[in-house]
PDB file of N, CA and C in Angstrom:
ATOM      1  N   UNK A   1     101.835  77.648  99.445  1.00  0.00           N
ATOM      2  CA  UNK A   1     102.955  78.467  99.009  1.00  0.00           C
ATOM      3  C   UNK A   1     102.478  79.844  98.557  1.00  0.00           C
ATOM      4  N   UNK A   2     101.600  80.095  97.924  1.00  0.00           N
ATOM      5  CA  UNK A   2     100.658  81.449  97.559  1.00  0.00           C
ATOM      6  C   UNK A   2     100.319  81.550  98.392  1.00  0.00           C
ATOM      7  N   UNK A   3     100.105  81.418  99.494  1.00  0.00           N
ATOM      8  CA  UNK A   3      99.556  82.272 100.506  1.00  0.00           C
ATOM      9  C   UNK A   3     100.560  82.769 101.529  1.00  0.00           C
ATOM     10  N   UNK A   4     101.819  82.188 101.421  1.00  0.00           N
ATOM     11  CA  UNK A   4     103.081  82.590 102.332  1.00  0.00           C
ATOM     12  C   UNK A   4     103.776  83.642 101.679  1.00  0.00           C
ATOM     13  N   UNK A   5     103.516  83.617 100.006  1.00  0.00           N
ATOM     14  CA  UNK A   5     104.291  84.472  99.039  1.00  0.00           C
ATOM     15  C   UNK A   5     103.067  86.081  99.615  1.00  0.00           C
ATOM     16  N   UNK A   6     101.872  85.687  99.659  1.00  0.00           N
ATOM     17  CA  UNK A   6     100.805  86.778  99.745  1.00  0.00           C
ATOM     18  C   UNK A   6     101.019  87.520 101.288  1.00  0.00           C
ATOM     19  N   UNK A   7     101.650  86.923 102.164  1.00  0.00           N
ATOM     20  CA  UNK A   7     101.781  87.125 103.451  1.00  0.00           C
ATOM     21  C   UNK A   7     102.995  88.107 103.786  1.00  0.00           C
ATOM     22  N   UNK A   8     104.097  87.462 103.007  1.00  0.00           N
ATOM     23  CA  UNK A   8     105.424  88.184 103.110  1.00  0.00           C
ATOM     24  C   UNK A   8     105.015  89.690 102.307  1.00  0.00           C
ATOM     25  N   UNK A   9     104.628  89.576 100.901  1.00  0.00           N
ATOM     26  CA  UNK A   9     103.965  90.970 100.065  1.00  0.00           C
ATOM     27  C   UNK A   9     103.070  92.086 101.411  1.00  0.00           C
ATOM     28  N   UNK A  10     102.284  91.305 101.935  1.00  0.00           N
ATOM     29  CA  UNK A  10     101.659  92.206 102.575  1.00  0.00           C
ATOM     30  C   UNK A  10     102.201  93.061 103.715  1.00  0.00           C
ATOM     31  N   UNK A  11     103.345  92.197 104.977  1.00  0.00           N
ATOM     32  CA  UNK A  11     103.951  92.923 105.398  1.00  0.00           C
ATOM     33  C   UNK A  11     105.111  93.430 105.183  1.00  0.00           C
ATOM     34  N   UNK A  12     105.848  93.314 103.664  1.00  0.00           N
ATOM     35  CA  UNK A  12     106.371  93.987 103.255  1.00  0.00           C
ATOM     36  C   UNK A  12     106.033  95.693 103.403  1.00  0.00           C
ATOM     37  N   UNK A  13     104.828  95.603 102.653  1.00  0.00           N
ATOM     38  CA  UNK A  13     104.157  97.244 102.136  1.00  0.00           C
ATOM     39  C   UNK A  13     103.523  97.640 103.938  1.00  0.00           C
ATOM     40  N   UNK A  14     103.425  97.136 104.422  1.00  0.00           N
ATOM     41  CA  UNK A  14     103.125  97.713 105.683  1.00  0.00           C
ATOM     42  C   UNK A  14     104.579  98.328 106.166  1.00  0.00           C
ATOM     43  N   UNK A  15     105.266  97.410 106.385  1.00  0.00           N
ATOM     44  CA  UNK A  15     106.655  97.948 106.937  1.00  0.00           C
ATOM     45  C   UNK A  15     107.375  99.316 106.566  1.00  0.00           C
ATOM     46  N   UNK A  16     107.149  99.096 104.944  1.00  0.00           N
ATOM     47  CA  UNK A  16     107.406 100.219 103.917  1.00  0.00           C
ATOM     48  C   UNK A  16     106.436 101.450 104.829  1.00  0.00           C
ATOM     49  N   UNK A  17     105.317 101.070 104.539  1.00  0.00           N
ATOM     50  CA  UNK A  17     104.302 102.343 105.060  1.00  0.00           C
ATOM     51  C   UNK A  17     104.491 103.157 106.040  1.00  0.00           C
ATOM     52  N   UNK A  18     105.062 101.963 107.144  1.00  0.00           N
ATOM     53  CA  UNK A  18     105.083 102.682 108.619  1.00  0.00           C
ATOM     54  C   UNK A  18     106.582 103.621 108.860  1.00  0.00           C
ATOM     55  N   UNK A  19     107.383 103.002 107.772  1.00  0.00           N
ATOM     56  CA  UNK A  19     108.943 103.705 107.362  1.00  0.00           C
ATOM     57  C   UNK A  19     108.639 105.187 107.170  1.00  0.00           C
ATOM     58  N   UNK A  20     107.661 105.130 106.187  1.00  0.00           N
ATOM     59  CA  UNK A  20     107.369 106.453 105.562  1.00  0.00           C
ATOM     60  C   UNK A  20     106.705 107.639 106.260  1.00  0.00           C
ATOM     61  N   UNK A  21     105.716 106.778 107.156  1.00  0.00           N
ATOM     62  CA  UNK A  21     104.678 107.972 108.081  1.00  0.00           C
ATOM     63  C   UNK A  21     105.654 108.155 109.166  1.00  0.00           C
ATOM     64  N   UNK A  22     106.538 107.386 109.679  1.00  0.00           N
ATOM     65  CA  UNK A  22     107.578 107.862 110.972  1.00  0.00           C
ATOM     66  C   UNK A  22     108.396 108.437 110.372  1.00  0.00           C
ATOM     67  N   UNK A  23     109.426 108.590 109.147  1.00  0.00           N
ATOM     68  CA  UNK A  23     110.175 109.577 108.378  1.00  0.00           C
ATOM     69  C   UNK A  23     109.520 111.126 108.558  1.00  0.00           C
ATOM     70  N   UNK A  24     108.050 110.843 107.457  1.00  0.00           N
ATOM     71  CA  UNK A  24     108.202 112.135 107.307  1.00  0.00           C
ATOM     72  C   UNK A  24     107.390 113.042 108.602  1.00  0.00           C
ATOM     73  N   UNK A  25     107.218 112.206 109.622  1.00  0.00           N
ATOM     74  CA  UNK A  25     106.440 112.978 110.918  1.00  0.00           C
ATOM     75  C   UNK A  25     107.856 113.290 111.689  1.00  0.00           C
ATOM     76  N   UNK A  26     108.850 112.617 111.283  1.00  0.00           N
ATOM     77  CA  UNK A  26     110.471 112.858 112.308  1.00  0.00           C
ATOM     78  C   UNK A  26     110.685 113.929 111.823  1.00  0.00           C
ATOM     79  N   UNK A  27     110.794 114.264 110.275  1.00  0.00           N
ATOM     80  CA  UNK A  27     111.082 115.394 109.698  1.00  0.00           C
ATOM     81  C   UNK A  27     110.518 116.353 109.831  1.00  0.00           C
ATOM     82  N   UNK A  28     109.266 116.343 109.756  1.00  0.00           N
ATOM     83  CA  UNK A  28     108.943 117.750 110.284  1.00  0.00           C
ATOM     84  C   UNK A  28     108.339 118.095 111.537  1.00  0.00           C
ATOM     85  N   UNK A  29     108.407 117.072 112.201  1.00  0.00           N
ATOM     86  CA  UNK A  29     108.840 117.466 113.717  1.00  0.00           C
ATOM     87  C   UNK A  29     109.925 117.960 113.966  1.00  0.00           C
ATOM     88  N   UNK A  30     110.844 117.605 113.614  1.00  0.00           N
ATOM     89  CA  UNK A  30     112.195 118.074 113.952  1.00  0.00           C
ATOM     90  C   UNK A  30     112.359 119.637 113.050  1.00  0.00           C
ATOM     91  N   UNK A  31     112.241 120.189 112.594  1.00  0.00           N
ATOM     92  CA  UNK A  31     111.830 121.052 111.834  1.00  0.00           C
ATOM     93  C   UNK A  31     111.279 122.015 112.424  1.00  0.00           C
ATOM     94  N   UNK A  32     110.671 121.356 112.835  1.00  0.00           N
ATOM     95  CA  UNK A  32     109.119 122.585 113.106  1.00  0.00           C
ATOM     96  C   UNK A  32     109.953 122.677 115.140  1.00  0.00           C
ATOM     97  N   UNK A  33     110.492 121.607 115.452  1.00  0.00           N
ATOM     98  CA  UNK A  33     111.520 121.687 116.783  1.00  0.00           C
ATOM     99  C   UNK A  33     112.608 122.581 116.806  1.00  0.00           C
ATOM    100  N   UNK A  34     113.566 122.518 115.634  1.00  0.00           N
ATOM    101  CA  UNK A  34     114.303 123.233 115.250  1.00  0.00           C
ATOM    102  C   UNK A  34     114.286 124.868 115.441  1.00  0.00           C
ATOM    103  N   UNK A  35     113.130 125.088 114.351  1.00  0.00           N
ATOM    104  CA  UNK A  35     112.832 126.362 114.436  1.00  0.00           C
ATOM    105  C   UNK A  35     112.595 127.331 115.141  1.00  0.00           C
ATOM    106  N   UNK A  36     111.245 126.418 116.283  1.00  0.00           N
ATOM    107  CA  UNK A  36     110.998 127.057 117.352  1.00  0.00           C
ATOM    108  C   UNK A  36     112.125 126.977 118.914  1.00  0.00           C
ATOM    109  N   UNK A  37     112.972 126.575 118.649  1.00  0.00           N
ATOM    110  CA  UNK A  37     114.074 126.423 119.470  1.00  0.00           C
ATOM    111  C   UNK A  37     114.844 127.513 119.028  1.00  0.00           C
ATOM    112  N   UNK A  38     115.466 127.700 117.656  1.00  0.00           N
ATOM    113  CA  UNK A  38     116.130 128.975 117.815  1.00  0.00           C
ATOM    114  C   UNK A  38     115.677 130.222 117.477  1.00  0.00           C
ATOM    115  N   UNK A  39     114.342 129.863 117.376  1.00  0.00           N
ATOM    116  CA  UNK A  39     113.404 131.441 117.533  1.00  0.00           C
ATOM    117  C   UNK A  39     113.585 132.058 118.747  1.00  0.00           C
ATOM    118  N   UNK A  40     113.111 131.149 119.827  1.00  0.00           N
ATOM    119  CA  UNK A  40     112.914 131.819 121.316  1.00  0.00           C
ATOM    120  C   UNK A  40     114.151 131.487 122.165  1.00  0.00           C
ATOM    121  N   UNK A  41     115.137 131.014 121.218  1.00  0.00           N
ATOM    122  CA  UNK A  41     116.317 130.763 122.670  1.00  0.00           C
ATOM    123  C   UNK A  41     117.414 131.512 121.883  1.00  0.00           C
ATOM    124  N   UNK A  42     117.620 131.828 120.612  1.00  0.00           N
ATOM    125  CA  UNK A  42     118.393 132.641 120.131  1.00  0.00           C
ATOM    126  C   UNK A  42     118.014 133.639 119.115  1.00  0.00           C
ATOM    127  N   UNK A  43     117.061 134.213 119.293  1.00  0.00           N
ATOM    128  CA  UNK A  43     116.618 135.271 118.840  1.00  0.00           C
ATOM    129  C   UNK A  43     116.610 134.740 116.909  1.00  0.00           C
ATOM    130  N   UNK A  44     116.650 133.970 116.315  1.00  0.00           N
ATOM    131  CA  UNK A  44     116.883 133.567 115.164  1.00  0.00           C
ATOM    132  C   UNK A  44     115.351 133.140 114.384  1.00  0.00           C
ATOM    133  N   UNK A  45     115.561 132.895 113.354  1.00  0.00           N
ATOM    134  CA  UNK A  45     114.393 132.190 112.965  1.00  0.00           C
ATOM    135  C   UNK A  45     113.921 133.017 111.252  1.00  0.00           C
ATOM    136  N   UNK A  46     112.720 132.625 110.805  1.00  0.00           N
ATOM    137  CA  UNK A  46     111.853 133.350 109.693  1.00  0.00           C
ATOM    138  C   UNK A  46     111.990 134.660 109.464  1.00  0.00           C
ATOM    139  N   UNK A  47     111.278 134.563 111.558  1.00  0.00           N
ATOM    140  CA  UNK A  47     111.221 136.482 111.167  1.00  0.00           C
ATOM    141  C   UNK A  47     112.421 137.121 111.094  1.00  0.00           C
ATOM    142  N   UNK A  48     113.493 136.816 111.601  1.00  0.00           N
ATOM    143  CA  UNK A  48     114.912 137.274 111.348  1.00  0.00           C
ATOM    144  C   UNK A  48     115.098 137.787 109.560  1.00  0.00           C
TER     145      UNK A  48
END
């Protein structure tokens, strides 16, 4: 039974983990997609 309780804990925090590194790589991919999309296709952006 401790070792099924230790099993579920562990891929819990993995699941969690992999939530977090695909979040915040979506985010600023998309971001960093964003930007350079309406930099060069509508004249927009930072340097604006």
């Amino acid at each position: 039974m401790n070792q099924n309780l230790k099993d579920i804990v562990v891929k819990v925090l993995q699941v969690t983990l992999g939530f977090w590194v695909i979040k915040v790589l979506a985010t600023t991919l998309g971001e960093t997609g964003g930007l350079e999309l309406s930099r060069y296709t509508a004249n927009l952006g930072i340097t604006v």
